[in-house]
C-alpha atoms as a PDB file:
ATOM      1  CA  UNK A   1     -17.737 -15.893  77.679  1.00  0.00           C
ATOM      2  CA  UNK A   2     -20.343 -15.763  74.783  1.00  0.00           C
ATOM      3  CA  UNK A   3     -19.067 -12.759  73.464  1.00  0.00           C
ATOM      4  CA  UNK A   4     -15.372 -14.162  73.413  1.00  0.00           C
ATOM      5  CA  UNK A   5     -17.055 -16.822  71.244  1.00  0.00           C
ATOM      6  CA  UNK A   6     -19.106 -14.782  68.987  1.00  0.00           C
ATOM      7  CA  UNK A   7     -15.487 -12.580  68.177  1.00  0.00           C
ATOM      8  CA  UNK A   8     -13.775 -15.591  67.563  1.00  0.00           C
ATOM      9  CA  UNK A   9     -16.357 -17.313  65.347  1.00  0.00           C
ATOM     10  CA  UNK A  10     -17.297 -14.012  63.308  1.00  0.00           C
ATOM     11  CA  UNK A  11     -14.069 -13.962  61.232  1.00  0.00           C
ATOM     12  CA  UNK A  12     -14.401 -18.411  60.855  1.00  0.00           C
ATOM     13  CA  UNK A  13     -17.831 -17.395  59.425  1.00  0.00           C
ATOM     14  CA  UNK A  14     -16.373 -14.935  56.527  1.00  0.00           C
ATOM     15  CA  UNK A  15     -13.234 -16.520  55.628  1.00  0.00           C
ATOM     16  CA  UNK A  16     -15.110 -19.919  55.532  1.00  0.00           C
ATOM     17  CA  UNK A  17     -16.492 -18.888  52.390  1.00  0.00           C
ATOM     18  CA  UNK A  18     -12.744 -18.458  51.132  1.00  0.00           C
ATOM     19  CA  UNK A  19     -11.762 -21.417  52.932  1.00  0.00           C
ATOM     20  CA  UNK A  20     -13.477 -23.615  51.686  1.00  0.00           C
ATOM     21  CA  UNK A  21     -14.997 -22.466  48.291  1.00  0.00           C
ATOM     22  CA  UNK A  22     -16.264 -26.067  47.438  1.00  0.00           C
ATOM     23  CA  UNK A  23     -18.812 -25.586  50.119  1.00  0.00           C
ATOM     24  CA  UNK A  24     -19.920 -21.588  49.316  1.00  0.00           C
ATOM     25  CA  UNK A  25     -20.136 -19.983  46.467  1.00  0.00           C
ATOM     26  CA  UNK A  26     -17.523 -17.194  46.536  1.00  0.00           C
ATOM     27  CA  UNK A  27     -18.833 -13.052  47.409  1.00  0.00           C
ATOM     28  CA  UNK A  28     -21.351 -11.991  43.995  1.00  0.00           C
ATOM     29  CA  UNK A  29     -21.363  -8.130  45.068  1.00  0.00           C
ATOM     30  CA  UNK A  30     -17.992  -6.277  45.755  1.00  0.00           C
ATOM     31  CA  UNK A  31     -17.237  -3.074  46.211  1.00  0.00           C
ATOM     32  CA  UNK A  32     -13.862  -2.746  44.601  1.00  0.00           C
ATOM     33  CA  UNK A  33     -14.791  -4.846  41.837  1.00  0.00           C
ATOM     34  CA  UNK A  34     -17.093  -5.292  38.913  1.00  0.00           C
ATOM     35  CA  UNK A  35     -20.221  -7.397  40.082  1.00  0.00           C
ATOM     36  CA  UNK A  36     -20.045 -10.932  38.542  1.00  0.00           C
ATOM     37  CA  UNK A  37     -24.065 -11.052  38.475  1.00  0.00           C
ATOM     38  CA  UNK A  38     -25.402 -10.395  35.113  1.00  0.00           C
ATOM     39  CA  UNK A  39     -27.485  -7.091  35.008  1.00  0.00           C
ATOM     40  CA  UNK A  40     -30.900  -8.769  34.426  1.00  0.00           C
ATOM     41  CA  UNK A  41     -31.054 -10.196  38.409  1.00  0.00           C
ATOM     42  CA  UNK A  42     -28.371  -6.848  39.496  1.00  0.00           C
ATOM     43  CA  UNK A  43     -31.334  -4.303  38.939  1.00  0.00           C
ATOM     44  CA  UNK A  44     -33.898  -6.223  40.495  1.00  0.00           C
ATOM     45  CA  UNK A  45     -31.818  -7.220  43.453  1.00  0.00           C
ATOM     46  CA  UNK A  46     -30.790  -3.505  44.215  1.00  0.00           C
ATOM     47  CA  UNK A  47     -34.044  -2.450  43.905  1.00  0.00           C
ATOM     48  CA  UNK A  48     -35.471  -4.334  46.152  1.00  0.00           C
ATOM     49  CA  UNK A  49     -32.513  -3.223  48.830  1.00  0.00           C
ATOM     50  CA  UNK A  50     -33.924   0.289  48.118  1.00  0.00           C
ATOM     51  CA  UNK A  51     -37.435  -0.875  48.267  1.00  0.00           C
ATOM     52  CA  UNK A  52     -36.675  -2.502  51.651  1.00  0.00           C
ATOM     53  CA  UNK A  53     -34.939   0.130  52.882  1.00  0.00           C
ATOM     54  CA  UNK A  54     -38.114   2.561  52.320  1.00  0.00           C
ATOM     55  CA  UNK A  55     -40.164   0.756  53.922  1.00  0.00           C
ATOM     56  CA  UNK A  56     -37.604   0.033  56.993  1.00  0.00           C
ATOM     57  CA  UNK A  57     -37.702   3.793  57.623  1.00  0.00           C
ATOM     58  CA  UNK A  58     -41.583   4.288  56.740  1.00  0.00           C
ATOM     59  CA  UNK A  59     -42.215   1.799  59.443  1.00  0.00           C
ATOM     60  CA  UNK A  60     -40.015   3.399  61.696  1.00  0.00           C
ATOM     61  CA  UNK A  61     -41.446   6.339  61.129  1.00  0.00           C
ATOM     62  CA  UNK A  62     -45.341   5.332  61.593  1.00  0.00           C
ATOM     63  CA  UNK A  63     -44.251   3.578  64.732  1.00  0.00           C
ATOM     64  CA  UNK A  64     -42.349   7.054  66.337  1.00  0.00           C
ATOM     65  CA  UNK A  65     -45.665   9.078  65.224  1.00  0.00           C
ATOM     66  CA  UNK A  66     -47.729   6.004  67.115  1.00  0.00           C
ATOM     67  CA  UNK A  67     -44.994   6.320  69.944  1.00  0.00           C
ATOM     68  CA  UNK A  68     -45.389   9.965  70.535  1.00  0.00           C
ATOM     69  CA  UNK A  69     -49.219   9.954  70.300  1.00  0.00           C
ATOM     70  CA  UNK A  70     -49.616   7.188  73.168  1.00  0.00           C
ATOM     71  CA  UNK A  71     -47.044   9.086  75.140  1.00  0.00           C
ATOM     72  CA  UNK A  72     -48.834  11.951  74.526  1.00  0.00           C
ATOM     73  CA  UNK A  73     -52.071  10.965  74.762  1.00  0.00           C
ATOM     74  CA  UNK A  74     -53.269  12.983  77.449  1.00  0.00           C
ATOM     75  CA  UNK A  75     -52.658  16.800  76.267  1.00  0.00           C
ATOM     76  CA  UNK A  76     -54.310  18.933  74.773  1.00  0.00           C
ATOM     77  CA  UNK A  77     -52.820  18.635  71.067  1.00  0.00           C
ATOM     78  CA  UNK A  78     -53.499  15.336  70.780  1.00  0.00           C
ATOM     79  CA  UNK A  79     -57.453  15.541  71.797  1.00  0.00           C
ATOM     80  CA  UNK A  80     -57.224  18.525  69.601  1.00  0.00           C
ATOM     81  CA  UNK A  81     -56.031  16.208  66.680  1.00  0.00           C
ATOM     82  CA  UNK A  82     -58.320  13.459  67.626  1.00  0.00           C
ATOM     83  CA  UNK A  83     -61.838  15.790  67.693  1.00  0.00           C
ATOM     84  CA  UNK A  84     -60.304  17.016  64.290  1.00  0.00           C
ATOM     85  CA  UNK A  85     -60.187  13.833  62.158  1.00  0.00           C
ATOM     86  CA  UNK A  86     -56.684  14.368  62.103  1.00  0.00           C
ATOM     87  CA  UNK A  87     -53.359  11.890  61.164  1.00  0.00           C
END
């Protein structure tokens, strides 16, 4: 039943904005079209989508390292790595 709900309501949510543009400000970024943000806030915006994406997949990363090491923990390698200093 909740899902039934959630697909009806997702497409209320995006052509709300259309809808009803009194309420919402209408879509800044497009793909098809020229981007009706000036360029002083555009560059800093889509750098910080790139910045956040980096460190997305460094975390994600630095948690599969820490994921295989406690899985791991036990063998030889790892002691190995440990009695080394290594990262």
């Amino acid at each position: 039943v909740l899902v039934l709900v959630g697909v009806v309501n997702i497409p209320i949510i995006k052509y709300s904005v259309e809808w009803w543009n009194t309420l919402h400000q209408p879509a800044t970024l497009k793909l098809t079209e020229e981007p009706s943000m000036p360029t002083e806030m555009l560059v800093p915006l889509l750098l910080s989508i790139a910045g956040l994406y980096l460190l997305f997949g460094w975390l994600a990363c630095l948690r599969m390292k820490t994921e295989i090491l406690v899985r791991e923990q036990r063998t030889r390698w790892v002691k190995d790595m440990i009695m080394a200093g290594g990262r």
